[in-house]
N, C-alpha and C. Protein backbone atom coordinates (compact mmCIF):
# COMPACT_ATOMS: atom_id res chain seq x y z
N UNK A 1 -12.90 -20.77 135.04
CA UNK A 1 -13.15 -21.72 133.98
C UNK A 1 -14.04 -21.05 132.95
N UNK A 2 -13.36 -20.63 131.68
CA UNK A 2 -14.33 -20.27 130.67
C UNK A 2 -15.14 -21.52 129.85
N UNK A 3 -14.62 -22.10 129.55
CA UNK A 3 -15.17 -23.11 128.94
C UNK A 3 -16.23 -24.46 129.52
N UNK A 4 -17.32 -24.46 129.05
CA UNK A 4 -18.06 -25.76 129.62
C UNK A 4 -17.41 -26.93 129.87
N UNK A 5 -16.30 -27.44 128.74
CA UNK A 5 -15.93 -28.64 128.63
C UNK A 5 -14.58 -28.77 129.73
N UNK A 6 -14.14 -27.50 130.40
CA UNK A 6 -13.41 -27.99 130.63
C UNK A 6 -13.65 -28.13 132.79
N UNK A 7 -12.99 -28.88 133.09
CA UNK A 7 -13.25 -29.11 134.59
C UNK A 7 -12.45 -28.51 135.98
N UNK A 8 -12.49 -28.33 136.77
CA UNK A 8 -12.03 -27.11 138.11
C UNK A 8 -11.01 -28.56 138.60
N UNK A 9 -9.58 -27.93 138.89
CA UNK A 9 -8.91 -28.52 139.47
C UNK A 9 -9.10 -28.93 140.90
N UNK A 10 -8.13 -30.05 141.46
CA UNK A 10 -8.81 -30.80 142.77
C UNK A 10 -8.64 -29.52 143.62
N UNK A 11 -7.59 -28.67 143.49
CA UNK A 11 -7.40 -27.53 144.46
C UNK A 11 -8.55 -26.92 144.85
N UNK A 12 -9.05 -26.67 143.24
CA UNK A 12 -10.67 -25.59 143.38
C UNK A 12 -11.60 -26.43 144.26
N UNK A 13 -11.78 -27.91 144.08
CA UNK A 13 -12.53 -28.30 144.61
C UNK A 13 -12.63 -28.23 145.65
N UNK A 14 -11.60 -28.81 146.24
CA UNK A 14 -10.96 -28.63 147.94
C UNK A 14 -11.38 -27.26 148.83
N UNK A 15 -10.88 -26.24 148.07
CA UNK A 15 -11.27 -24.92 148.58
C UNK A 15 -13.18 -24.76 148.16
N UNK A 16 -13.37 -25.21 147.59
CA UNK A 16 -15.28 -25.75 147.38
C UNK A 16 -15.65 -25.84 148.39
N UNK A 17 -15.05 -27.30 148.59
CA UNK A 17 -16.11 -28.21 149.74
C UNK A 17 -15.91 -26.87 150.93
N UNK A 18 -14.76 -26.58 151.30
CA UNK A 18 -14.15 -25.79 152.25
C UNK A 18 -14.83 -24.18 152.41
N UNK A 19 -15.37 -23.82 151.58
CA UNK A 19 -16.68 -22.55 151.46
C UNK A 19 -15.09 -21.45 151.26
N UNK A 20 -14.09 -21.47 150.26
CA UNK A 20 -13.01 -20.81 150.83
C UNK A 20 -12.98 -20.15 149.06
N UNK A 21 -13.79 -20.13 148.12
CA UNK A 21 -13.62 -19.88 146.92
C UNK A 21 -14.87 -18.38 146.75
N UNK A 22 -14.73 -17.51 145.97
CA UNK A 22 -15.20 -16.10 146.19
C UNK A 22 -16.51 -16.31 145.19
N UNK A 23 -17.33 -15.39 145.82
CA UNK A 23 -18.86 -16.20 145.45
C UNK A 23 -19.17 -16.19 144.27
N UNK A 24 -18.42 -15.99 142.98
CA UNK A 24 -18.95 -15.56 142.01
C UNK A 24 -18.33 -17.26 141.03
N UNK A 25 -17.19 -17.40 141.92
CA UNK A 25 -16.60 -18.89 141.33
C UNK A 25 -17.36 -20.47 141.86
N UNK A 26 -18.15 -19.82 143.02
CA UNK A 26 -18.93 -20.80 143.84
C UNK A 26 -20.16 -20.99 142.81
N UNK A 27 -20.67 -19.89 142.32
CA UNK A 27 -21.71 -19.88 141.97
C UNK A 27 -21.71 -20.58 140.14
N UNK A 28 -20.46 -20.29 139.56
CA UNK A 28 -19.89 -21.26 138.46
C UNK A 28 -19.60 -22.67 138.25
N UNK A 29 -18.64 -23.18 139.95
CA UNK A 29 -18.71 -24.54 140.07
C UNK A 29 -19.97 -24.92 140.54
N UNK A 30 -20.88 -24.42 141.29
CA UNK A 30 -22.14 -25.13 141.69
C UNK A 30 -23.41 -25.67 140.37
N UNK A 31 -22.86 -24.41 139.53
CA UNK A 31 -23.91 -24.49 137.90
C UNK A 31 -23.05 -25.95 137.31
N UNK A 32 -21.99 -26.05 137.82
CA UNK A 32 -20.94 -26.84 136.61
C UNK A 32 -21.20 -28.08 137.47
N UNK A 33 -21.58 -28.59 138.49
CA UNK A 33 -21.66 -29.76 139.25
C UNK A 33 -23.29 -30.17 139.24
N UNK A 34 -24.14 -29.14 138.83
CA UNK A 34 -26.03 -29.17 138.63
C UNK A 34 -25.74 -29.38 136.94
N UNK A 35 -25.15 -29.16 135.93
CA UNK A 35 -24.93 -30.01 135.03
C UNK A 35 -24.47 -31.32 134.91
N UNK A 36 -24.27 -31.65 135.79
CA UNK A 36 -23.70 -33.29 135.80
C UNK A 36 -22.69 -33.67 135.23
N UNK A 37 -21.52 -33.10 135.78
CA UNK A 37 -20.35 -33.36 135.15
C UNK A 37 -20.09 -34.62 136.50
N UNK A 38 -19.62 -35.24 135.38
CA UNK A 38 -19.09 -37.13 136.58
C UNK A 38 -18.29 -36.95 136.80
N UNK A 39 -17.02 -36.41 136.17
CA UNK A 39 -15.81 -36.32 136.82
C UNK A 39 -15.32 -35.23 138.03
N UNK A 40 -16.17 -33.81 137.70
CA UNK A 40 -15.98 -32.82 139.15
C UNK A 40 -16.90 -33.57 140.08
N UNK A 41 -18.00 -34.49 139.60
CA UNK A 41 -19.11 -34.56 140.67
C UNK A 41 -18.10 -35.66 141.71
N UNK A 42 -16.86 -36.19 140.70
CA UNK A 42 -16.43 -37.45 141.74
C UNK A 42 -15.52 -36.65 142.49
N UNK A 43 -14.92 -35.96 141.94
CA UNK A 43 -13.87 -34.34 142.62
C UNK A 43 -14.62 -34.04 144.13
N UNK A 44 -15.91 -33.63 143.81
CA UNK A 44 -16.36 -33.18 144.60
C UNK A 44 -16.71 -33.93 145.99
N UNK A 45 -17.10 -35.04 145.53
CA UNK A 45 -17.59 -35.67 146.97
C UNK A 45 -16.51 -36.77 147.12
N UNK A 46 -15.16 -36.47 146.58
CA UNK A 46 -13.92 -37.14 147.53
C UNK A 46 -13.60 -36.18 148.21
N UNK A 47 -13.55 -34.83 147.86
CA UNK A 47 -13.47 -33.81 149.30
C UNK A 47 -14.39 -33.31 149.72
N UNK A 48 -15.59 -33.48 149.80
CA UNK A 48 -16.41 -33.48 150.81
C UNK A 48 -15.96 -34.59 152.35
N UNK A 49 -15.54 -36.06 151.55
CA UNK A 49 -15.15 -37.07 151.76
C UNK A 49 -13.71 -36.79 153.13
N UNK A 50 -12.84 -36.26 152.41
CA UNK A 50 -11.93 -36.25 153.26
C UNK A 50 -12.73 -34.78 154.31
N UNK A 51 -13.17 -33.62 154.06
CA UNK A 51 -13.18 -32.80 155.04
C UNK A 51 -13.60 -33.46 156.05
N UNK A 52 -14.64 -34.26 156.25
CA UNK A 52 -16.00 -34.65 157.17
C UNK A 52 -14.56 -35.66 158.10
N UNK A 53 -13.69 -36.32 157.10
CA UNK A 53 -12.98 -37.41 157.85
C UNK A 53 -11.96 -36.34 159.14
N UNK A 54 -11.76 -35.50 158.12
CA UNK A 54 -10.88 -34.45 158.50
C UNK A 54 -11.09 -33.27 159.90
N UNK A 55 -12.47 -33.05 159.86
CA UNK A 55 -12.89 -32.26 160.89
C UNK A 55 -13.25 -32.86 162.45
N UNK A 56 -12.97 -33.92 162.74
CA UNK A 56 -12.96 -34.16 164.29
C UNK A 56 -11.22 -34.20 164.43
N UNK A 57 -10.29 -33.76 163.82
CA UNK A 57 -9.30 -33.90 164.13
C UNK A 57 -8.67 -32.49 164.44
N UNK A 58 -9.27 -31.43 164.26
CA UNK A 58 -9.43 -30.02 165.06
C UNK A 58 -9.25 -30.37 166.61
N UNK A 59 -10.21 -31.46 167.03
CA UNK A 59 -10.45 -31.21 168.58
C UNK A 59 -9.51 -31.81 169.02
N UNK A 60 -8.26 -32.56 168.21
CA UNK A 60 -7.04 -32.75 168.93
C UNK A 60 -5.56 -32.23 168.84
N UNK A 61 -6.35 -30.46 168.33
CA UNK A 61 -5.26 -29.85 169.17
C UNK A 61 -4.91 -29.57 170.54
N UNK A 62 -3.00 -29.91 170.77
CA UNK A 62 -2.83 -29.81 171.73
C UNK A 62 -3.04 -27.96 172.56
N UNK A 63 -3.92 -27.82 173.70
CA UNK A 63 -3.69 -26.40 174.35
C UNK A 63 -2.53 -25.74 174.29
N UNK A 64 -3.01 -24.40 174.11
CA UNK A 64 -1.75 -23.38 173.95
C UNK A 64 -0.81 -23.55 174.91
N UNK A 65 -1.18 -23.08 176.38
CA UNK A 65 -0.19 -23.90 177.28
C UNK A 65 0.27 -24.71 177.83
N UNK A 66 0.00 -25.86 177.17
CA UNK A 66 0.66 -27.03 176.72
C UNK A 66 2.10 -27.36 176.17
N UNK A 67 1.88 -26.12 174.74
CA UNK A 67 2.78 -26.23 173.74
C UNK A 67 3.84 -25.67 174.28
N UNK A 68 3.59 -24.36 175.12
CA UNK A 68 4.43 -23.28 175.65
C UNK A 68 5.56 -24.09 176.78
N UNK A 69 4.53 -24.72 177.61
CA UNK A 69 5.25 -25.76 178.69
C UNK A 69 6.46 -26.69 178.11
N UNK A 70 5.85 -27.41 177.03
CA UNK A 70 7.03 -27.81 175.94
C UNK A 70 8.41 -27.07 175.60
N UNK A 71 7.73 -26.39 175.11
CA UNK A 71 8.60 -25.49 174.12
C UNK A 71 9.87 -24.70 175.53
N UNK A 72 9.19 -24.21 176.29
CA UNK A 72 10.19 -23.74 177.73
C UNK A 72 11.24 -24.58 177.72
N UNK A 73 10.80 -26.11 178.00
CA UNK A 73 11.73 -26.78 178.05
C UNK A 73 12.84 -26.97 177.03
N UNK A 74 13.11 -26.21 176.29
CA UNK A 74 14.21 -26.49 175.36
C UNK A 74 14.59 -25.08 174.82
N UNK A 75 16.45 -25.29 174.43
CA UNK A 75 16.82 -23.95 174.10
C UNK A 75 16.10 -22.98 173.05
N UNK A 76 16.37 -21.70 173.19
CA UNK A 76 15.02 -21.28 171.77
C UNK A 76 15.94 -20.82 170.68
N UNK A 77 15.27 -21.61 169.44
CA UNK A 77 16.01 -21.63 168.45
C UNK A 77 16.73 -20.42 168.08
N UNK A 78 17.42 -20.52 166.93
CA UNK A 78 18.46 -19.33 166.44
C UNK A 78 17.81 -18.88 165.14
């Protein structure tokens, strides 16, 4: 983002909340969200929003040999 006026797409944000953006763009949206922009600031803490909803649902992946036990049971694809 060169410009002040303009704002980081929900993607950027997403990869934000997610610590998944390279530190030099972290350190641009973090200046651009300590200016008080209302509209990334609402960006921002709807995905903060969904990660937090999002992260106890890791612990219901099914075990590897689980999947495998499954998967045995049926011809293997083409």
């Amino acid at each position: 983002m060169s410009d002040s006026n303009k704002h980081f797409s929900e993607a950027a944000w997403s990869d934000f909340v997610r610590q998944l953006v390279a530190a030099d763009q972290r350190t641009e949206m973090q200046a651009h969200l300590d200016a008080g922009c209302a509209e990334c600031i609402q960006s921002y803490n709807v995905w903060v929003q969904v990660v937090q909803i999002a992260a106890p649902e890791v612990e219901n992946e099914p075990p590897r040999d689980g999947i495998q036990s499954v998967k045995s049971k049926f011809p293997p694809s083409r």
